[in-house]
C-alpha atoms as a PDB file:
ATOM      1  CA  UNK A   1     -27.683   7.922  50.968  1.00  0.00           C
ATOM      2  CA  UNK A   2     -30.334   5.286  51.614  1.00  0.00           C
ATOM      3  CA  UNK A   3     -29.685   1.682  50.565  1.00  0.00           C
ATOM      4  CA  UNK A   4     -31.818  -0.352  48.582  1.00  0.00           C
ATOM      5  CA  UNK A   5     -33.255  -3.628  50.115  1.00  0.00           C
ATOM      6  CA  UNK A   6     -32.715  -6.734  48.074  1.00  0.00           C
ATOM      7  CA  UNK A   7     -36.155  -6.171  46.182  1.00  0.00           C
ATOM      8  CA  UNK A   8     -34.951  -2.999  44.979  1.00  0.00           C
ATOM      9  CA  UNK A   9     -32.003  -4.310  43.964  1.00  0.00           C
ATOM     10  CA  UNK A  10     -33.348  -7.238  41.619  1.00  0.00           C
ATOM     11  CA  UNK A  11     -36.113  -4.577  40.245  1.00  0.00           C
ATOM     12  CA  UNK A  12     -33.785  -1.999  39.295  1.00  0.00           C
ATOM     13  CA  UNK A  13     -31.303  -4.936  37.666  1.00  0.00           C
ATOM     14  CA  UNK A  14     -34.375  -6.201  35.753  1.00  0.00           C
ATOM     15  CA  UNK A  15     -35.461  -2.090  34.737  1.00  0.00           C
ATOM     16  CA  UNK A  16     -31.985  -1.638  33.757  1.00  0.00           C
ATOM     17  CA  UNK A  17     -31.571  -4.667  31.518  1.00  0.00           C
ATOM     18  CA  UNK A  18     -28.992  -6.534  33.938  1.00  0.00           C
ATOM     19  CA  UNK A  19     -30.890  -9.160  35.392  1.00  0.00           C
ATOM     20  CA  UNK A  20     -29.860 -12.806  34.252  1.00  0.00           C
ATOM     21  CA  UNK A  21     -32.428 -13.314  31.584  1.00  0.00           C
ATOM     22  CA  UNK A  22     -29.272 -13.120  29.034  1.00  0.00           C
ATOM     23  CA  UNK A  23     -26.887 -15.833  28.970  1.00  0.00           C
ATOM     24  CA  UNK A  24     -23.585 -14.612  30.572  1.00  0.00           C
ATOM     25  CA  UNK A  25     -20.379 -14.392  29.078  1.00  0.00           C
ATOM     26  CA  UNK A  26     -19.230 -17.500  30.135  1.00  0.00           C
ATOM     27  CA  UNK A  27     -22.601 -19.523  29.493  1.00  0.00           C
ATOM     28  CA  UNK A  28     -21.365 -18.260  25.865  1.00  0.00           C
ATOM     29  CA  UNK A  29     -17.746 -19.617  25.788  1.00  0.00           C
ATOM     30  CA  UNK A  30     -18.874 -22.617  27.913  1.00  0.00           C
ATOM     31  CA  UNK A  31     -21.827 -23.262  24.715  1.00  0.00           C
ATOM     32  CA  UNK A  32     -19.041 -22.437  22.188  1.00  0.00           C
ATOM     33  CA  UNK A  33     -16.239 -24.940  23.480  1.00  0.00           C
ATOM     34  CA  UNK A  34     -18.952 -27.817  23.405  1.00  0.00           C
ATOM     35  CA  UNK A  35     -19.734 -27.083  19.702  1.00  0.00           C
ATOM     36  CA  UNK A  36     -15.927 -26.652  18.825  1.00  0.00           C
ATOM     37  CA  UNK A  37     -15.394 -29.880  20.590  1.00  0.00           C
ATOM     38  CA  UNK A  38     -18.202 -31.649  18.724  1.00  0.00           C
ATOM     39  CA  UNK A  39     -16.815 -30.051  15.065  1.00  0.00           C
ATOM     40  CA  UNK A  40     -13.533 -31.219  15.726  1.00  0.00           C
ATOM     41  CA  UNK A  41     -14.419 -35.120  16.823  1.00  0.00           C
ATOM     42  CA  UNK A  42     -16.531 -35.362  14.399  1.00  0.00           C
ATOM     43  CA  UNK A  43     -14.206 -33.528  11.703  1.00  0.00           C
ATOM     44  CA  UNK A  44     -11.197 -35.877  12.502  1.00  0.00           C
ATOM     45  CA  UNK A  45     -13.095 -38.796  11.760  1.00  0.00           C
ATOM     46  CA  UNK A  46     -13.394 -37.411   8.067  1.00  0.00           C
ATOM     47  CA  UNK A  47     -11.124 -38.785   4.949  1.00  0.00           C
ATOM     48  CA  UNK A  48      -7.736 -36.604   4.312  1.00  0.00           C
ATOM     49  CA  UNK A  49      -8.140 -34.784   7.962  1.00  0.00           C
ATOM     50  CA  UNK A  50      -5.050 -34.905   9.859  1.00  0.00           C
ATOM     51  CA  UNK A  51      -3.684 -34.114  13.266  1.00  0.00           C
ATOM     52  CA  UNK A  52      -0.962 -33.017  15.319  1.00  0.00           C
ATOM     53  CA  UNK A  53      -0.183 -34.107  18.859  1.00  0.00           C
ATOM     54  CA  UNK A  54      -1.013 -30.399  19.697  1.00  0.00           C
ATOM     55  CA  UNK A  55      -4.959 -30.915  18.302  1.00  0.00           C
ATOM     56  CA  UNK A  56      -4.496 -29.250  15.230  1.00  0.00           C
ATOM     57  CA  UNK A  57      -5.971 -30.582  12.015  1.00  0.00           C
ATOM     58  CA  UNK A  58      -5.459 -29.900   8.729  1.00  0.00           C
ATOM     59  CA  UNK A  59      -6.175 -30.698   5.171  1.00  0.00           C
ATOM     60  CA  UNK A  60      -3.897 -30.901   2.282  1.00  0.00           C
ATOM     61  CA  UNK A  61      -5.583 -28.811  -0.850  1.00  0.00           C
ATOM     62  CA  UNK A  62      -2.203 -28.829  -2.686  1.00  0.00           C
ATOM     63  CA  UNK A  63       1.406 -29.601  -2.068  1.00  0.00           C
ATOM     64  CA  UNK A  64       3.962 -27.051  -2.572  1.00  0.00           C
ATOM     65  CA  UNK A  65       7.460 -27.457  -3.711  1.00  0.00           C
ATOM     66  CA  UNK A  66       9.477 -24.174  -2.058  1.00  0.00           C
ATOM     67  CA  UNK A  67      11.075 -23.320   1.459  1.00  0.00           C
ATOM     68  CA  UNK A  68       9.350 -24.325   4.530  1.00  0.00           C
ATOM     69  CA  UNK A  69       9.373 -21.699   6.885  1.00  0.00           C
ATOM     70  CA  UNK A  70      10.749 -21.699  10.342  1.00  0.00           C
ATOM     71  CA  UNK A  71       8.589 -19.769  13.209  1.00  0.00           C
ATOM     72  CA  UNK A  72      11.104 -16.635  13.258  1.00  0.00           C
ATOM     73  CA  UNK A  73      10.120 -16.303   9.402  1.00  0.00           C
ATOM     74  CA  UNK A  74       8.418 -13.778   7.638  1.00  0.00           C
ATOM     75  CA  UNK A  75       6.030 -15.539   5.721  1.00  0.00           C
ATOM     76  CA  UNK A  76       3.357 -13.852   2.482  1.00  0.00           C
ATOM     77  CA  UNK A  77      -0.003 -15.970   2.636  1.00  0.00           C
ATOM     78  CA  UNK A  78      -3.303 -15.789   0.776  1.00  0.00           C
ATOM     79  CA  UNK A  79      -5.879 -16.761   3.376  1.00  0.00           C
ATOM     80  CA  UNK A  80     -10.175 -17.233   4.408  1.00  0.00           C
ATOM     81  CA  UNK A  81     -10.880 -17.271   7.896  1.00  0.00           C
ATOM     82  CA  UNK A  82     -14.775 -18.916   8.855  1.00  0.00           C
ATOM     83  CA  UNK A  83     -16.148 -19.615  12.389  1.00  0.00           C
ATOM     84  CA  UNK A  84     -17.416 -23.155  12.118  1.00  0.00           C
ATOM     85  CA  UNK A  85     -20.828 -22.208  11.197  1.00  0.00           C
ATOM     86  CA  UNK A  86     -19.088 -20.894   7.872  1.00  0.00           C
ATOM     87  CA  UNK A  87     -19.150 -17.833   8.330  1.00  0.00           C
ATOM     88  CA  UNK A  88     -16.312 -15.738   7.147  1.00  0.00           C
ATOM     89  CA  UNK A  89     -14.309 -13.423   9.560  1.00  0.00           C
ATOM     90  CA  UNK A  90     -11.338 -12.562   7.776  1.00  0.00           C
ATOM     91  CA  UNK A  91      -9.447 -12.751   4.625  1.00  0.00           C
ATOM     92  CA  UNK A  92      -6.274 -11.588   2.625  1.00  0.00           C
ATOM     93  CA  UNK A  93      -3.874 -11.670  -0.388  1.00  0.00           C
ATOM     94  CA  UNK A  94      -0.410 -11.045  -0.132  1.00  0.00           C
ATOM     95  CA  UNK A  95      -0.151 -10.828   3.515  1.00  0.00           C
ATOM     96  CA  UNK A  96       2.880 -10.621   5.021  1.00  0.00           C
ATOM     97  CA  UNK A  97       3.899 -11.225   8.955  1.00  0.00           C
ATOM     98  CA  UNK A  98       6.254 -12.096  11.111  1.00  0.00           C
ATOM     99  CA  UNK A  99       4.776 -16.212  12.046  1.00  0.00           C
ATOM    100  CA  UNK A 100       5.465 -16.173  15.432  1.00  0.00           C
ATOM    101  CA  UNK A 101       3.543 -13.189  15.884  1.00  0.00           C
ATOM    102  CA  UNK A 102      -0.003 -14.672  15.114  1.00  0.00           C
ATOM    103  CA  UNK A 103      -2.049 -17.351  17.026  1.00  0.00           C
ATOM    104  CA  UNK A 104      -0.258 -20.830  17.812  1.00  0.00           C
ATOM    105  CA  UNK A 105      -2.585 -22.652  15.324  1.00  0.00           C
ATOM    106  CA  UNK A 106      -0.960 -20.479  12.158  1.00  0.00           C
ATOM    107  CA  UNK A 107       2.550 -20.658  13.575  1.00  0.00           C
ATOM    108  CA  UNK A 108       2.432 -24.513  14.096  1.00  0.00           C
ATOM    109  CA  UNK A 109       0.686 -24.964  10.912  1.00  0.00           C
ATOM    110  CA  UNK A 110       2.466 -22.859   8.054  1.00  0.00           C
ATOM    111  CA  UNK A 111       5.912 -24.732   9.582  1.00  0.00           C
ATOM    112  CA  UNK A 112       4.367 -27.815   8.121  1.00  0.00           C
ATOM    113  CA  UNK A 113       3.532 -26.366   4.439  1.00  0.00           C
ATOM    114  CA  UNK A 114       6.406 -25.569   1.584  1.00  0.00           C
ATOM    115  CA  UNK A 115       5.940 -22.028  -0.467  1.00  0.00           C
ATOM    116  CA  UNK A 116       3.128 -22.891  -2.936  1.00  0.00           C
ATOM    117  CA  UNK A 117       0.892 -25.223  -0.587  1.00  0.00           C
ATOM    118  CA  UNK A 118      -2.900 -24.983   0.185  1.00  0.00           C
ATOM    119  CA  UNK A 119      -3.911 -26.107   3.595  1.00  0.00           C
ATOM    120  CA  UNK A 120      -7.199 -25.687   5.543  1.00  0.00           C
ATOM    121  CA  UNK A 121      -6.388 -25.354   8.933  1.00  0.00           C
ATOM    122  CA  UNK A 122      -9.303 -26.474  11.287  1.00  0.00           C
ATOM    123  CA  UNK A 123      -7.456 -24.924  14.977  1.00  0.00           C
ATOM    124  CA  UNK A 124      -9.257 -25.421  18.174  1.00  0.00           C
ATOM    125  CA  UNK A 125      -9.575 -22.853  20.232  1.00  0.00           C
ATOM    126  CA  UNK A 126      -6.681 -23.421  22.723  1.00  0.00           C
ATOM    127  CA  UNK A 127      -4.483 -23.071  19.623  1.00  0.00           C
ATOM    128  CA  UNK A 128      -7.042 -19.609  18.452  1.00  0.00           C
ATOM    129  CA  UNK A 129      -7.707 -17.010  20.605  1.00  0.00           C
ATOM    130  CA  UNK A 130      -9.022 -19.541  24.055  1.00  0.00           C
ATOM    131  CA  UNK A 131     -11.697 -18.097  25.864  1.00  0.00           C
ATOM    132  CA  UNK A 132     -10.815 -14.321  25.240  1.00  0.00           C
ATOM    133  CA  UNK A 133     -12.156 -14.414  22.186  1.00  0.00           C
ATOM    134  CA  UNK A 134     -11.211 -11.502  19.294  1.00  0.00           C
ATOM    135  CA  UNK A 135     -13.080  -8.770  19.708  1.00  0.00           C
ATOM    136  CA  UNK A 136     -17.036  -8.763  18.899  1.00  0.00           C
ATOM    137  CA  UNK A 137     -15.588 -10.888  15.552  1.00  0.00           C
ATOM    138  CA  UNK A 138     -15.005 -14.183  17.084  1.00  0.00           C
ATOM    139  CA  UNK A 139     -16.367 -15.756  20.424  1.00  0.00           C
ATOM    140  CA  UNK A 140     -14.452 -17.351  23.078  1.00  0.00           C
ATOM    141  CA  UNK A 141     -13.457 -20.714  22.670  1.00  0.00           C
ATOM    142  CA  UNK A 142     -14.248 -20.918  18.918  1.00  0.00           C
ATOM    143  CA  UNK A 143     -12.742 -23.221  16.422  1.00  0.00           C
ATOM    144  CA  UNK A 144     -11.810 -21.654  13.153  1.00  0.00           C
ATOM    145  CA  UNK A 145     -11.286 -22.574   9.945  1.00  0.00           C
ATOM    146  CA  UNK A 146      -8.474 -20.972   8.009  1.00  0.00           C
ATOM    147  CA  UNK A 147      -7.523 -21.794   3.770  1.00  0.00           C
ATOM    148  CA  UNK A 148      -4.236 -20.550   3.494  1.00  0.00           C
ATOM    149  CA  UNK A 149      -1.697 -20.135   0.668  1.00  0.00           C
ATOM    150  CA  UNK A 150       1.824 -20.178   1.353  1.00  0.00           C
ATOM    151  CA  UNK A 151       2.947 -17.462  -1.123  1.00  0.00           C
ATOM    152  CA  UNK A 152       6.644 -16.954   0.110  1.00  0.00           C
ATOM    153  CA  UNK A 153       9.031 -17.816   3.160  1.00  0.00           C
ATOM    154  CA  UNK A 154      11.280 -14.848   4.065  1.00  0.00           C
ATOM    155  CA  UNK A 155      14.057 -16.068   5.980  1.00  0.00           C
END
């Protein structure tokens, strides 16, 4: 079998659609962690934003007055899930799971609400899904935004 020369090479990369005319994978993530960083700055700065120490911030819709939950709880939620560009990824009613099975953002969050609360949740992406991204849904290092009801704590 006869090897192609380097000429070959880059003309059958550019015929096949592989050449590096599209922005790779991690020219992506790299792009989206500078805009999530850029939301969240400026987003902290806003009236009725707070923060953790772990970079979470959140918003207080309503108080509740029930349980808190603990992260080895099985919590029910209403919820929205947006990219930061607004658009919506995900939602639910009634959704029930186990919180230390979902991303740290949710888990660190919910423990702060009582049954009955509405948060937004504004998670970077360390505290998301990082640089793996989920799926073809939401890119690497995005920041999403999250309303969330807590409907019940099951202890």
């Amino acid at each position: 079998m006869k090897k192609l020369g380097s000429f070959a090479r880059a003309v059958a990369l550019v015929i096949f659609g592989l050449s590096g005319c599209t922005p790779s994978p991690s020219a992506d993530a790299e792009k989206h962690k500078r805009e999530s960083l850029k939301f969240l700055v400026d987003n902290e700065k806003k009236p009725g934003i707070l923060s953790t120490a772990s970079g979470l911030q959140y918003q207080i819709l309503s108080e509740g007055n029930g349980l808190s939950p603990k992260a080895t709880d099985t919590v029910t939620v209403n919820y929205r899930g947006s990219l930061i560009s607004g658009q919506e990824f995900d939602s639910g009613e009634n959704v029930s799971f186990p919180l230390n099975g979902v991303i740290r953002g949710w888990t660190e969050g919910l423990q702060l609400m009582k049954e009955g609360a509405k948060y937004r949740f504004f998670i970077p992406p360390e505290l998301a899904y990082g640089e793996r991204g989920a799926g073809r849904v939401i890119p690497p290092n995005a920041a999403l935004i999250f309303d969330v009801e807590l409907v019940k704590v099951n202890p």
